[in-house]
Protein backbone atom coordinates (compact mmCIF):
# COMPACT_ATOMS: atom_id res chain seq x y z
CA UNK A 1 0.00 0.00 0.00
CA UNK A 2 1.46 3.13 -0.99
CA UNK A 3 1.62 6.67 1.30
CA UNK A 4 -0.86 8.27 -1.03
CA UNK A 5 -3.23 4.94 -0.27
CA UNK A 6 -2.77 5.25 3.70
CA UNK A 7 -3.19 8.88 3.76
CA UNK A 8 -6.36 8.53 1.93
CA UNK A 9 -7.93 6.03 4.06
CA UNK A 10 -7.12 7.67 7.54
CA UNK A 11 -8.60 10.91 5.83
CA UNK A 12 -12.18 8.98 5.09
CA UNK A 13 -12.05 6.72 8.57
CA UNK A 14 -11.90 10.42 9.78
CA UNK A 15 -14.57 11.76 7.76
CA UNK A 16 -16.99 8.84 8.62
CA UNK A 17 -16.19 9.05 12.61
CA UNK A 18 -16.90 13.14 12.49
CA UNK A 19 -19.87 12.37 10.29
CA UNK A 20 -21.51 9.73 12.61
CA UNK A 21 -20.65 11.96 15.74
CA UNK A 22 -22.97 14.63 14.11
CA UNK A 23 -26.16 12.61 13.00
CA UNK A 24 -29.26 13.24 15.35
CA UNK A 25 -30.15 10.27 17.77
CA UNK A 26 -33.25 9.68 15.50
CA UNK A 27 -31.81 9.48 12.47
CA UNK A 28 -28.98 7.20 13.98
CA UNK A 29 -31.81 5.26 15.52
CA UNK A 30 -33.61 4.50 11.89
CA UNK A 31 -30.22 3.85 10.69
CA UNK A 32 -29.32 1.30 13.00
CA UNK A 33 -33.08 -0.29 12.62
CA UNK A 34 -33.07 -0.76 9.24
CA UNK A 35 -29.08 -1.99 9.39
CA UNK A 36 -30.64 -4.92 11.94
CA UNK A 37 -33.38 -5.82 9.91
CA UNK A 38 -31.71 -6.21 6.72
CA UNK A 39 -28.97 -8.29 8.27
CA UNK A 40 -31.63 -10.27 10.23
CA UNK A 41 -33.66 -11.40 7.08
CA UNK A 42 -31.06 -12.28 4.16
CA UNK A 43 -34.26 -14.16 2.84
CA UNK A 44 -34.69 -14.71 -1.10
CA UNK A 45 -38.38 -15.17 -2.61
CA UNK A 46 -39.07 -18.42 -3.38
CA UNK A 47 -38.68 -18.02 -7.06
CA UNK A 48 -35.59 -16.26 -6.83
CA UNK A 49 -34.19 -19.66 -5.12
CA UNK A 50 -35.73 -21.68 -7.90
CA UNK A 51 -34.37 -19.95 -10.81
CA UNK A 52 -31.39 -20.55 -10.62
CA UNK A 53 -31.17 -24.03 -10.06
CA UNK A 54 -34.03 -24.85 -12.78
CA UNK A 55 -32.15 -22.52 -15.44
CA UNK A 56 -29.34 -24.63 -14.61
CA UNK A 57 -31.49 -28.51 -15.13
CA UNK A 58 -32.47 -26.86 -18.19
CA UNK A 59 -28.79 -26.07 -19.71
CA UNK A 60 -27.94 -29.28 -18.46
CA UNK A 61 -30.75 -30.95 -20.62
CA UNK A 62 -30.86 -28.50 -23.21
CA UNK A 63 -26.88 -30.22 -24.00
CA UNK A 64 -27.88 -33.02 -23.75
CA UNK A 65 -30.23 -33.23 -26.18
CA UNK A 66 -27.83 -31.25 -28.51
CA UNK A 67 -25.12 -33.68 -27.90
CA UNK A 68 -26.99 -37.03 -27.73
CA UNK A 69 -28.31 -38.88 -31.15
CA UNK A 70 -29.81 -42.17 -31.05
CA UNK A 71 -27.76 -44.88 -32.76
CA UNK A 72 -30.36 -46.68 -35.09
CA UNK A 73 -31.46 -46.69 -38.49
CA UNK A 74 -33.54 -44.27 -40.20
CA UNK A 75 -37.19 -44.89 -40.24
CA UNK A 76 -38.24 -47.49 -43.06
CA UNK A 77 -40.69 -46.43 -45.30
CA UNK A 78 -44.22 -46.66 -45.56
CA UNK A 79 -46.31 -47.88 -48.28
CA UNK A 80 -47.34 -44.53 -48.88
CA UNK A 81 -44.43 -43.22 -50.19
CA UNK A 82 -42.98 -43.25 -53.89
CA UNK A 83 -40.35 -44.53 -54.88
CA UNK A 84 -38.65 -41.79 -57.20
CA UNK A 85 -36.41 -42.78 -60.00
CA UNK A 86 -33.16 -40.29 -60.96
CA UNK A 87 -33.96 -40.08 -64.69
CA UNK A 88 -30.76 -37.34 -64.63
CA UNK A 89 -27.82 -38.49 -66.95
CA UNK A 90 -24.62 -37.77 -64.84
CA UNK A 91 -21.55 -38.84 -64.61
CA UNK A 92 -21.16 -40.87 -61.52
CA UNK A 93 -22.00 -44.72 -60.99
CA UNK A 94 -25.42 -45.65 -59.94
CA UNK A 95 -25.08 -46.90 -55.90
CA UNK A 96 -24.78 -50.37 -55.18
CA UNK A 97 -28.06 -50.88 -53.22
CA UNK A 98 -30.32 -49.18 -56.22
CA UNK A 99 -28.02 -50.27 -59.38
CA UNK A 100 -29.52 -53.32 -61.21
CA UNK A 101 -27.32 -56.11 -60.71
CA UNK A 102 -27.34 -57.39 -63.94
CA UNK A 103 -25.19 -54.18 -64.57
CA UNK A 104 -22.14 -55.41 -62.48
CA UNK A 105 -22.41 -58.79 -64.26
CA UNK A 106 -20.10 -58.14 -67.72
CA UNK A 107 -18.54 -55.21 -66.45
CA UNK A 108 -15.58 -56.08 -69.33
CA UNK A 109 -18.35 -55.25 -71.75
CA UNK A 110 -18.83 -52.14 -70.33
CA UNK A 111 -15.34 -51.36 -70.12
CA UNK A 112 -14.54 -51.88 -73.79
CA UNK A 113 -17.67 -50.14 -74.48
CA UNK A 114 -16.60 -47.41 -73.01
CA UNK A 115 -12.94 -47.60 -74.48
CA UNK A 116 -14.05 -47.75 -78.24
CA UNK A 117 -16.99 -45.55 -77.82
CA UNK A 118 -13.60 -42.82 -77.32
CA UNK A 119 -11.90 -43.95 -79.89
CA UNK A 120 -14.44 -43.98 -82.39
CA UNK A 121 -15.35 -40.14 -81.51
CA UNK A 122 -12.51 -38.32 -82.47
CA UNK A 123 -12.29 -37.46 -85.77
C-alpha cells in the first residue's frame, strides 16, 4: 500500500467518525433499525431460489439433447411413399443398393464399351 493509499484512508475513517458523531439520535436510531433488519432477514423469494437451479437442469438438458443422437437406423418407409427414380444423366455410378445387378455382371463389356466408344469419336 502506498503513502498516497494510507493517507487517503485515515482521511475517510476520519470523515466517517466526524460524520456519525454529528447525526441526530433519530436518524442514527432509523439507521441502526433498518441496518438490523436487513442483516436479520437475508431471505430470497421463493422463485428467486428456484431460478437458478431450474435454469441450470435446463442447460444441463438442453446439452444433452444437442449432444446425444440415437444410434439406429432411419425410419423405413411406408407404403405410402414413392419410390422416385433419378432419370438425370450424370456422370457418376449408380449406388450399389439401387443399381440393377445385372449391370455389375459383364462389367468387361462395359469397359470396352466405353474404351471404343472414345476412340471412335474423335475425328
Amino acid at each position: 500500500m502506498s503513502q498516497h493509499d494510507r493517507h487517503l484512508e485515515r482521511r475517510a475513517r476520519d470523515l466517517y467518525l466526524r460524520a456519525s458523531r454529528d447525526v441526530d439520535p433519530t436518524t442514527a436510531g432509523r439507521l441502526r433499525a433498518a441496518r438490523r433488519t436487513a442483516l436479520a432477514s437475508p431471505r430470497e423469494s421463493l422463485a428467486r431460489r428456484l431460478v437458478l437451479p431450474a435454469g441450470a437442469f435446463a442447460m444441463i438438458a438442453l446439452a444433452a439433447l444437442m449432444v446425444w443422437q440415437p444410434a439406429g437406423s432411419p425410419p423405413a418407409p411406408t407404403g405410402m411413399t414413392e419410390h422416385v427414380v433419378d432419370t438425370e444423366p450424370n456422370d457418376l455410378p449408380p449406388d450399389a443398393d439401387s443399381a440393377d445387378p445385372a449391370l455389375y455382371q459383364d462389367l468387361q463389356f462395359y469397359s470396352w464399351l466405353a474404351y471404343n466408344d472414345t476412340r471412335t469419336s474423335r475425328p
